[in-house]
C-alpha atoms as a PDB file:
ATOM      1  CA  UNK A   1     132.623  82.207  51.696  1.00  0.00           C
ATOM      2  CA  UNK A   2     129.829  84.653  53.304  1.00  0.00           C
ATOM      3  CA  UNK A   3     132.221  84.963  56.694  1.00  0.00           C
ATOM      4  CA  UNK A   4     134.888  85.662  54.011  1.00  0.00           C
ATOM      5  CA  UNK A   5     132.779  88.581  51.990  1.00  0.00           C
ATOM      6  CA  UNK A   6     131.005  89.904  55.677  1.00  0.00           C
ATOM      7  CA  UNK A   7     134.991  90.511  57.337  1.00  0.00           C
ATOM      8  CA  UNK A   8     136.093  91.872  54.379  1.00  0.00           C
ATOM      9  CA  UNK A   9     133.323  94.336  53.759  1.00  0.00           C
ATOM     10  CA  UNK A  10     133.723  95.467  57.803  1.00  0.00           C
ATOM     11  CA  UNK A  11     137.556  96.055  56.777  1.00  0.00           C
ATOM     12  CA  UNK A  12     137.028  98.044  54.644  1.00  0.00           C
ATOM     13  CA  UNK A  13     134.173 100.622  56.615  1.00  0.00           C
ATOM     14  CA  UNK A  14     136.908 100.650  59.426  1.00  0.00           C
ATOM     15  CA  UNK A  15     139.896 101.635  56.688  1.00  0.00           C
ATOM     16  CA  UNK A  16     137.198 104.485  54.974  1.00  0.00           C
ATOM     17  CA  UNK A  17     136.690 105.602  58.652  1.00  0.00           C
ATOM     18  CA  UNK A  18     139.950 105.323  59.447  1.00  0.00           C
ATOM     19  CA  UNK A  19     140.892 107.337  56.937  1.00  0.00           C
ATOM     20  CA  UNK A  20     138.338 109.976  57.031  1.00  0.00           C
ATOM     21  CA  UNK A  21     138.948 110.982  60.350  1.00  0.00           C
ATOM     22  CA  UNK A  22     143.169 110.784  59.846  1.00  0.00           C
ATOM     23  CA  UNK A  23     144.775 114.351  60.747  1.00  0.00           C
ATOM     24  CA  UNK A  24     147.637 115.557  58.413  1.00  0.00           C
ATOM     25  CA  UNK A  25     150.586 117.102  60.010  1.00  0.00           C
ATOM     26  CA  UNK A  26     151.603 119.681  57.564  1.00  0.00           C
ATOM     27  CA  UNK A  27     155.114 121.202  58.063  1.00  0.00           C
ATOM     28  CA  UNK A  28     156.104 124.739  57.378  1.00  0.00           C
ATOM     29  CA  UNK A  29     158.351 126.071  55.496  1.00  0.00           C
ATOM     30  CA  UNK A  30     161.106 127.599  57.870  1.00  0.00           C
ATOM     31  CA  UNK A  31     162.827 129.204  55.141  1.00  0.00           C
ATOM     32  CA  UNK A  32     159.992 130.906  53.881  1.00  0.00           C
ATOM     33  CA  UNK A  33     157.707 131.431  56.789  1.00  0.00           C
ATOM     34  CA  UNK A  34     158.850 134.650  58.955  1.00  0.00           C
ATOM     35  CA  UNK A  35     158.544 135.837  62.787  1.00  0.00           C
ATOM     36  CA  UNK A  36     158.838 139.803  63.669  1.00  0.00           C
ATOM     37  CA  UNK A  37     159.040 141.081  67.112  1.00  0.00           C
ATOM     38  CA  UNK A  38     158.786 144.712  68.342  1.00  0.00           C
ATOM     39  CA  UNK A  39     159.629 145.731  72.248  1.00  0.00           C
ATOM     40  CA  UNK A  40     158.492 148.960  73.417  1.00  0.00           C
ATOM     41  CA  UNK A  41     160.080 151.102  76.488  1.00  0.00           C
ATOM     42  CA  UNK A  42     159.196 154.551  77.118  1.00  0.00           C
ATOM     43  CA  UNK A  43     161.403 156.638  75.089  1.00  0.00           C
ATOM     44  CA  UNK A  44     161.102 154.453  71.705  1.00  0.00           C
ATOM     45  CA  UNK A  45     160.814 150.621  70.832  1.00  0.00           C
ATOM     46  CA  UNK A  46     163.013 148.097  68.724  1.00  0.00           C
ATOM     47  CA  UNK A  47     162.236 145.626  66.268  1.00  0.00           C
ATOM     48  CA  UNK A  48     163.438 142.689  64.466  1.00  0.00           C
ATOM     49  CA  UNK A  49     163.157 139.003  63.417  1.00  0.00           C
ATOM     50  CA  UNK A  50     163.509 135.789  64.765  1.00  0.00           C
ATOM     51  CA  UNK A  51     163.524 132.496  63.130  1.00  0.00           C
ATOM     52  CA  UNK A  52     161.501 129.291  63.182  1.00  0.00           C
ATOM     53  CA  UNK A  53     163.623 125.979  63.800  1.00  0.00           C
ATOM     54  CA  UNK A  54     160.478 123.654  62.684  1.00  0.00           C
ATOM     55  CA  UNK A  55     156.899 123.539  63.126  1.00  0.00           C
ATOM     56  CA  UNK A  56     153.369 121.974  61.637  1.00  0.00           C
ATOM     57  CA  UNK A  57     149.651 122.468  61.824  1.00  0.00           C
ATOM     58  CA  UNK A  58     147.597 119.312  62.474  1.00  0.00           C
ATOM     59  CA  UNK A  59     144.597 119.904  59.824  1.00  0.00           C
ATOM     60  CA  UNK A  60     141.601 117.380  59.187  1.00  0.00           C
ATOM     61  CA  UNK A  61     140.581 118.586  55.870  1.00  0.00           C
ATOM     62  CA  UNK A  62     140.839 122.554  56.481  1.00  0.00           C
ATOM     63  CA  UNK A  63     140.381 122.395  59.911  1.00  0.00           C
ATOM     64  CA  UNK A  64     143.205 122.949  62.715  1.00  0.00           C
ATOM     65  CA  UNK A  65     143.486 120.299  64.816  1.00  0.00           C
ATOM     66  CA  UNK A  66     146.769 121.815  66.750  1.00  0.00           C
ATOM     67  CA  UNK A  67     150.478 122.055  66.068  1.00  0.00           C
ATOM     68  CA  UNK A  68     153.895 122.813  67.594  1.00  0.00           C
ATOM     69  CA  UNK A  69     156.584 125.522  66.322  1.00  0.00           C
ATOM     70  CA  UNK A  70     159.922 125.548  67.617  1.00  0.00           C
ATOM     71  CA  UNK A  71     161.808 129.086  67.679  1.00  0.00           C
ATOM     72  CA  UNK A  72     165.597 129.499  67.154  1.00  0.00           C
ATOM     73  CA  UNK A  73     166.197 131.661  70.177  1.00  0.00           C
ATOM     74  CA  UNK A  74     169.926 132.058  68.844  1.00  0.00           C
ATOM     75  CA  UNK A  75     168.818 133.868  65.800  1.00  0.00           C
ATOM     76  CA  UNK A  76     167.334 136.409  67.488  1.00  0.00           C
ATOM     77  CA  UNK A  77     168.419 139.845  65.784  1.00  0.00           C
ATOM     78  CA  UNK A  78     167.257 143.660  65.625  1.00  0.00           C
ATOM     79  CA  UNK A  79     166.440 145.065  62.175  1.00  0.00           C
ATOM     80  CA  UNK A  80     166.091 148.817  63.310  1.00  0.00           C
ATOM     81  CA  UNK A  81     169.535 149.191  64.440  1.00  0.00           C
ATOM     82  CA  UNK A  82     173.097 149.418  62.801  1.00  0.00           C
ATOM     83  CA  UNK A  83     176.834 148.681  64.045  1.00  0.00           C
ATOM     84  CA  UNK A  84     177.871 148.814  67.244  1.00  0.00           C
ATOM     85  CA  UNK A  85     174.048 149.032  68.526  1.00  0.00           C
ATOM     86  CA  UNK A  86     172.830 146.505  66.788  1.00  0.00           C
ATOM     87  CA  UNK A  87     175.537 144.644  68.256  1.00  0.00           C
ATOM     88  CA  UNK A  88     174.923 145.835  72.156  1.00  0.00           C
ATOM     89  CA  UNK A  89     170.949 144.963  72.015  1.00  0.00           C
ATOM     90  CA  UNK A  90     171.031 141.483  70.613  1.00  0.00           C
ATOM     91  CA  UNK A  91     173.548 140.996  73.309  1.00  0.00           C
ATOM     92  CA  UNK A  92     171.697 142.021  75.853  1.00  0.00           C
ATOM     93  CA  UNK A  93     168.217 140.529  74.183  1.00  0.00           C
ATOM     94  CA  UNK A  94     169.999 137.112  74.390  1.00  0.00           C
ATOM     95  CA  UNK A  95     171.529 137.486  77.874  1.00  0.00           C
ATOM     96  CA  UNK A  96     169.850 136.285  80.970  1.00  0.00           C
ATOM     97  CA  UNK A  97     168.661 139.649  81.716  1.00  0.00           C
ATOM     98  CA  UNK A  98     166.854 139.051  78.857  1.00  0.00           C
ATOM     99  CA  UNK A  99     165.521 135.708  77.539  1.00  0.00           C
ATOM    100  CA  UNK A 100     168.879 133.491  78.593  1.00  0.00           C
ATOM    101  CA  UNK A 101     169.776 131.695  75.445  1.00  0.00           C
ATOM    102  CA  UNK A 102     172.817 130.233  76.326  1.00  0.00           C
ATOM    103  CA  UNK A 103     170.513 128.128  78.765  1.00  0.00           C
ATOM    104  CA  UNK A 104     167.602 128.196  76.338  1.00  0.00           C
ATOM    105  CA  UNK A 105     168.464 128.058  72.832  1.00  0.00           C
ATOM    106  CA  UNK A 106     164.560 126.975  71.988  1.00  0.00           C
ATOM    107  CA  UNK A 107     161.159 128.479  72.690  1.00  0.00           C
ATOM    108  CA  UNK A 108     157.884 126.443  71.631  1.00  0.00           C
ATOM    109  CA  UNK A 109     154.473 127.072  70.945  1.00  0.00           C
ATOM    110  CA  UNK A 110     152.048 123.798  71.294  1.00  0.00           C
ATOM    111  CA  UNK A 111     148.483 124.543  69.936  1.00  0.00           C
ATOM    112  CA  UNK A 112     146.065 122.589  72.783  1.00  0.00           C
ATOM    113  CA  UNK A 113     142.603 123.605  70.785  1.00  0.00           C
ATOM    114  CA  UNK A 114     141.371 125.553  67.413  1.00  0.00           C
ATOM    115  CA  UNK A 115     137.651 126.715  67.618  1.00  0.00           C
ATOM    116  CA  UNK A 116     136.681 128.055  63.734  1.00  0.00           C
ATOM    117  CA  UNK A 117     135.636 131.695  64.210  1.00  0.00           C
ATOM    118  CA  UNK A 118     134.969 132.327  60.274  1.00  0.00           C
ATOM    119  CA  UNK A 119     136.008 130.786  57.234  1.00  0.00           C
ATOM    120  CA  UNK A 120     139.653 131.351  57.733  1.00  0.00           C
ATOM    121  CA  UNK A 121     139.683 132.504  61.266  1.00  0.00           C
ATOM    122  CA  UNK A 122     140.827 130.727  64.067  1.00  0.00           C
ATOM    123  CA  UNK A 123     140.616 131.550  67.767  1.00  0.00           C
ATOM    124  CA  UNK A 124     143.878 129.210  69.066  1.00  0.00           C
ATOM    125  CA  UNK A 125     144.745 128.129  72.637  1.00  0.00           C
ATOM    126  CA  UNK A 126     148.266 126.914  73.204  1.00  0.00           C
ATOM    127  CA  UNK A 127     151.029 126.599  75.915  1.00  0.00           C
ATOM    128  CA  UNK A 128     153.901 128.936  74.650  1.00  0.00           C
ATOM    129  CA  UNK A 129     157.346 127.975  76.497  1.00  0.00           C
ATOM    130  CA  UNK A 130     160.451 130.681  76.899  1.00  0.00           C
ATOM    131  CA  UNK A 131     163.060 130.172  79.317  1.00  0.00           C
ATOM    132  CA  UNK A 132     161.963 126.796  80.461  1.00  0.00           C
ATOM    133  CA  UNK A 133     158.491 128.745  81.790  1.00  0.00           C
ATOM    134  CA  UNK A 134     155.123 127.477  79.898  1.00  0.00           C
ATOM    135  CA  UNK A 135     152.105 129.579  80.088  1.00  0.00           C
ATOM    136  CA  UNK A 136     148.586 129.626  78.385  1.00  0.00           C
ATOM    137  CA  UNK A 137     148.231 131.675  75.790  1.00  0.00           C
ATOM    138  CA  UNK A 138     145.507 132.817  73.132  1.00  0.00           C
ATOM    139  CA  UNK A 139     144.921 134.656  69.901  1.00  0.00           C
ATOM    140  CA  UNK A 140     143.489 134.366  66.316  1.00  0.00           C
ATOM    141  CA  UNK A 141     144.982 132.768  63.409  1.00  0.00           C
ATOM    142  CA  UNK A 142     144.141 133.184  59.577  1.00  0.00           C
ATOM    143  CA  UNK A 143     144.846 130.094  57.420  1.00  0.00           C
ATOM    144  CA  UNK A 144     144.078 129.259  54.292  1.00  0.00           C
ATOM    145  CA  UNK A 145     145.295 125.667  53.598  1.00  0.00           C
ATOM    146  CA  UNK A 146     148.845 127.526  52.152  1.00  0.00           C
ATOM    147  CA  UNK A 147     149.550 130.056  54.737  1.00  0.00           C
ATOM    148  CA  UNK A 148     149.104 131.060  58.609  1.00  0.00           C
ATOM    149  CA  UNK A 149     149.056 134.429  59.957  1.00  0.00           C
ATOM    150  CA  UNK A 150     148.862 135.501  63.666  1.00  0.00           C
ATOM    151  CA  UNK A 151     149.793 138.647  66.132  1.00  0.00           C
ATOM    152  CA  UNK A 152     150.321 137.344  69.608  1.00  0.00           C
ATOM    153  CA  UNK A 153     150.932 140.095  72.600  1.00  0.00           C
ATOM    154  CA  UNK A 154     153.067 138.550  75.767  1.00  0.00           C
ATOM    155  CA  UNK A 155     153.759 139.471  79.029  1.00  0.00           C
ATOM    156  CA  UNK A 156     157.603 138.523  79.161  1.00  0.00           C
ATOM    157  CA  UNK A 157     157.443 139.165  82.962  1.00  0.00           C
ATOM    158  CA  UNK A 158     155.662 135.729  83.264  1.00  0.00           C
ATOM    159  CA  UNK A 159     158.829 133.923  81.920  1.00  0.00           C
ATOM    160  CA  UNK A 160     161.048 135.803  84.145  1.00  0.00           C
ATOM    161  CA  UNK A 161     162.293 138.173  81.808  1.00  0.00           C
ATOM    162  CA  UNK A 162     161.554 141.065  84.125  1.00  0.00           C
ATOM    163  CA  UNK A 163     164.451 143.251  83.293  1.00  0.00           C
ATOM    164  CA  UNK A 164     163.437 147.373  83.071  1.00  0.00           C
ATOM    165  CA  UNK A 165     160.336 146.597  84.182  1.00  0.00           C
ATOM    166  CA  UNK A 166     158.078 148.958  85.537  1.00  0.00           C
ATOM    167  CA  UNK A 167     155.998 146.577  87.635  1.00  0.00           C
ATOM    168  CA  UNK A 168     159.218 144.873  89.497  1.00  0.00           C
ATOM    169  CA  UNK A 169     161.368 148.102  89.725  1.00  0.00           C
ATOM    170  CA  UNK A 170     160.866 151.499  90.879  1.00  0.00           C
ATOM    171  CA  UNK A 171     162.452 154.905  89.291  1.00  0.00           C
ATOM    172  CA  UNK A 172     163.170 153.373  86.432  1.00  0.00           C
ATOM    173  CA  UNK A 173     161.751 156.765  84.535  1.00  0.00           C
ATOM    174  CA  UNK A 174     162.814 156.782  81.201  1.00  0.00           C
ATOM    175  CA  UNK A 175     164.166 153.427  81.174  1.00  0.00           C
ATOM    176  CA  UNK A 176     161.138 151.328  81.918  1.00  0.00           C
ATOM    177  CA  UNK A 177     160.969 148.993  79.477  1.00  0.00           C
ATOM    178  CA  UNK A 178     156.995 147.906  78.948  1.00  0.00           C
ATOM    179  CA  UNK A 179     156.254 144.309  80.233  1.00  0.00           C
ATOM    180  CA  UNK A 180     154.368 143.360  76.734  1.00  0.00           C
ATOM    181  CA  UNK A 181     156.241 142.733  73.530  1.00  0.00           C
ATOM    182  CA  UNK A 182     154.751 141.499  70.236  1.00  0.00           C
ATOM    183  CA  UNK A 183     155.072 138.916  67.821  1.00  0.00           C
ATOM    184  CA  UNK A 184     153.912 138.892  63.691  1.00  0.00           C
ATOM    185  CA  UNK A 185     153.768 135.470  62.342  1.00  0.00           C
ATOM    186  CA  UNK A 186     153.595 134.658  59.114  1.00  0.00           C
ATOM    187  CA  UNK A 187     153.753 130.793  58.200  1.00  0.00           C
ATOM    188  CA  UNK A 188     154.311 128.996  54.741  1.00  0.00           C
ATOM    189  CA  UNK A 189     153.285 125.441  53.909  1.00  0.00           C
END
């Protein structure tokens, strides 16, 4: 009987620990969560939206553990243009002078560490894949338990996406197209 009592009270401190230290994967909500981009060149810049296929934060409590977010390359589409423009740039944006989608219909972003900066601030470390290319990356993230927020600046020339760009081509002039473009991310749980 005291074997008995003695197994069963070290079951259950190893399901309580268990449990206490068990992430949650908590999935966004594609429809409601949104990604804006903006591109700048010399004489202007473009903007527009591009949506999330799936994605989830690993949280222990209300702290990030890491995640993954899969983007919809396909849906890739300019808000600040009309018509026949409109048209021409997401085109071009999804043509392998651009970011290929025929070949890569999917870009990801895996979240390697989290480090709490404040309350709701996270400084995030991830590998961020476009065109089949992964590279470190790193910026901030707000979350609240509900929502994410986070502005990430990349360098598309280290995915190969080096078209207009000043650093690979001379006399371009006024159609250098800068090497950086950002991203606006707004998640919903």
């Amino acid at each position: 009987m005291r074997k008995n009592v003695i197994k069963g009270a070290l079951a259950s401190v190893f399901v309580i620990a268990t449990l206490a230290f068990t992430s949650i994967a908590k999935k966004i909500d594609v429809k409601e969560s949104k990604v804006t981009w903006e591109g700048e060149k010399v004489t202007g810049s473009h903007e527009g939206t591009i949506d999330l296929k799936s994605g989830y934060l690993n949280v222990e409590g209300d702290k990030i553990l890491g995640g993954e977010f899969v983007i919809d390359m396909t849906s890739l589409q300019s808000t600040d243009l009309e018509g026949e423009y409109k048209t021409k740039l997401e085109g071009h944006l999804k043509s392998d002078d651009f970011f290929g989608v025929a070949k890569h219909p999917e870009a990801k972003l895996v979240i390697t560490t989290a480090s709490k900066k404040s309350d709701e601030t996270y400084g995030i470390v991830g590998d961020l894949t476009i065109k089949g290319i992964t590279n470190p990356v790193t910026f901030d993230m707000n979350y609240d338990g509900k929502s994410a927020s986070a502005d990430l600046t990349i360098d598309r020339t280290k995915y190969e996406v080096r078209y207009g760009s000043g650093s690979f081509f001379d006399n371009l002039g006024d159609k250098t197209i800068y090497d950086e473009f950002k991203i606006a991310v707004d998640l919903k749980f």
